[in-house]
Protein backbone atom coordinates (compact mmCIF):
# COMPACT_ATOMS: atom_id res chain seq x y z
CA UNK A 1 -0.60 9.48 -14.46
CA UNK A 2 2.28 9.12 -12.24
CA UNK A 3 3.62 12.27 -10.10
CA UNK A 4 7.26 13.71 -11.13
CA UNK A 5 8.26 13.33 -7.36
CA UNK A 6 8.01 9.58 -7.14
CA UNK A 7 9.88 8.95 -10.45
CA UNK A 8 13.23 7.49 -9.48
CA UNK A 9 14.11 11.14 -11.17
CA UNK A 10 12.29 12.73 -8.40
CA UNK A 11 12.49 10.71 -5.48
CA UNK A 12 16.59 11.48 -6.02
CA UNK A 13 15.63 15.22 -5.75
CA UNK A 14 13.49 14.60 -2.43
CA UNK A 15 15.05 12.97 0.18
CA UNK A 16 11.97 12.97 2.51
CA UNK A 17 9.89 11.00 -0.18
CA UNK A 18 12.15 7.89 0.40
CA UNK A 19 10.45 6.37 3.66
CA UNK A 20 7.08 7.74 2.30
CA UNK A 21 6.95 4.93 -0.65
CA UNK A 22 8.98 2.30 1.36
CA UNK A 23 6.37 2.14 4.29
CA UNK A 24 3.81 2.30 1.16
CA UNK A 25 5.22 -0.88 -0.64
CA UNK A 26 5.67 -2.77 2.90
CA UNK A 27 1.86 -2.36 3.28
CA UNK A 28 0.99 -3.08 0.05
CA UNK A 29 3.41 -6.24 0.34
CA UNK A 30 1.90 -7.37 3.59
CA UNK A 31 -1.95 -7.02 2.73
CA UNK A 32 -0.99 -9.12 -0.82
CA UNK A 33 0.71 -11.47 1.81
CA UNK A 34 -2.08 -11.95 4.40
CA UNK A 35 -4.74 -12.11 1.33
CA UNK A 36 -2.73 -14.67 -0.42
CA UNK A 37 -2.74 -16.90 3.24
CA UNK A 38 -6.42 -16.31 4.12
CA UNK A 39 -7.25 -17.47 0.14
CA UNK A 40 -4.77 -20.62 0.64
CA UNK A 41 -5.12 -21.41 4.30
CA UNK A 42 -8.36 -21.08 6.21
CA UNK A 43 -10.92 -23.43 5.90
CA UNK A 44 -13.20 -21.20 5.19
CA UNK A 45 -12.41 -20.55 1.92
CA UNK A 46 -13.34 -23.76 -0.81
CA UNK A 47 -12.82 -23.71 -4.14
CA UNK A 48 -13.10 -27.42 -5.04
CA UNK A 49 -17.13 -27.51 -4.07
CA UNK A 50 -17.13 -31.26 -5.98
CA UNK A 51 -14.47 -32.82 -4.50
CA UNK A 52 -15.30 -30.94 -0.94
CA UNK A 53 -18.77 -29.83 -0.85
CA UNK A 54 -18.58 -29.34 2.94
CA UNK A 55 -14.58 -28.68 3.89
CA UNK A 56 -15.49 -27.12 7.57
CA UNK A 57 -15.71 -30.95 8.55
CA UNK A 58 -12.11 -31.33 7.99
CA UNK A 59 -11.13 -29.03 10.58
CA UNK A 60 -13.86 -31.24 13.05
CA UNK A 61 -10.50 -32.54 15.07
CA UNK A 62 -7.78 -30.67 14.22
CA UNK A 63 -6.43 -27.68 16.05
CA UNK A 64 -6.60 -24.55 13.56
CA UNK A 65 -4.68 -21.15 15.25
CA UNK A 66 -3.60 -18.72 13.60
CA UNK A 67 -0.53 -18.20 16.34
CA UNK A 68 0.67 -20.84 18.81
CA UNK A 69 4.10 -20.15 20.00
CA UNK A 70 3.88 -22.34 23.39
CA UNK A 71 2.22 -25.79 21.49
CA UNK A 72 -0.43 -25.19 23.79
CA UNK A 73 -3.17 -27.44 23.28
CA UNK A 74 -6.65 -26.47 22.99
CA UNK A 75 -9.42 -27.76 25.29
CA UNK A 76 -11.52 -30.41 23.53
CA UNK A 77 -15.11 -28.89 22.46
CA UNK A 78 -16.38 -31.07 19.50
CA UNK A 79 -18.39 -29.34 16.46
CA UNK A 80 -21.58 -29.86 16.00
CA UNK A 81 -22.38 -32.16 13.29
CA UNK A 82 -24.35 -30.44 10.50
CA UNK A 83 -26.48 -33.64 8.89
């Protein structure tokens, strides 16, 4: 069931709808966008358990941030090794 105001009808007829559903579908578009990234990105997330069965170990060297405008590097603290 869909309201008459936000019809394109309706949303023509009230002005003050307008920013209402455009702030809606940014938010909508940004939590698709940061669930999309956290699926694809973070190495927490493994969907190949043959071919990977442990895929935190890849990240034992590398640098993972999620923001890093200045390059600046992290201080070295190796991960434990799970055996």
């Amino acid at each position: 069931m869909v309201l008459k105001n936000f019809s394109l009808a309706g949303l023509r007829q009230n002005y003050a709808l307008i920013p209402l559903v455009a702030m809606l579908g940014a938010a909508l578009t940004g939590v698709v966008a940061f669930s999309l990234r956290t699926a694809l990105r973070t190495p927490d997330v493994s969907y190949r358990k043959q071919q990977n069965p442990e895929p935190w170990n890849e990240y034992r060297d590398k640098e993972y941030r999620l923001y890093n405008p200045k390059n600046i590097p992290k201080d070295h603290c190796p991960a434990p090794k799970f055996d």
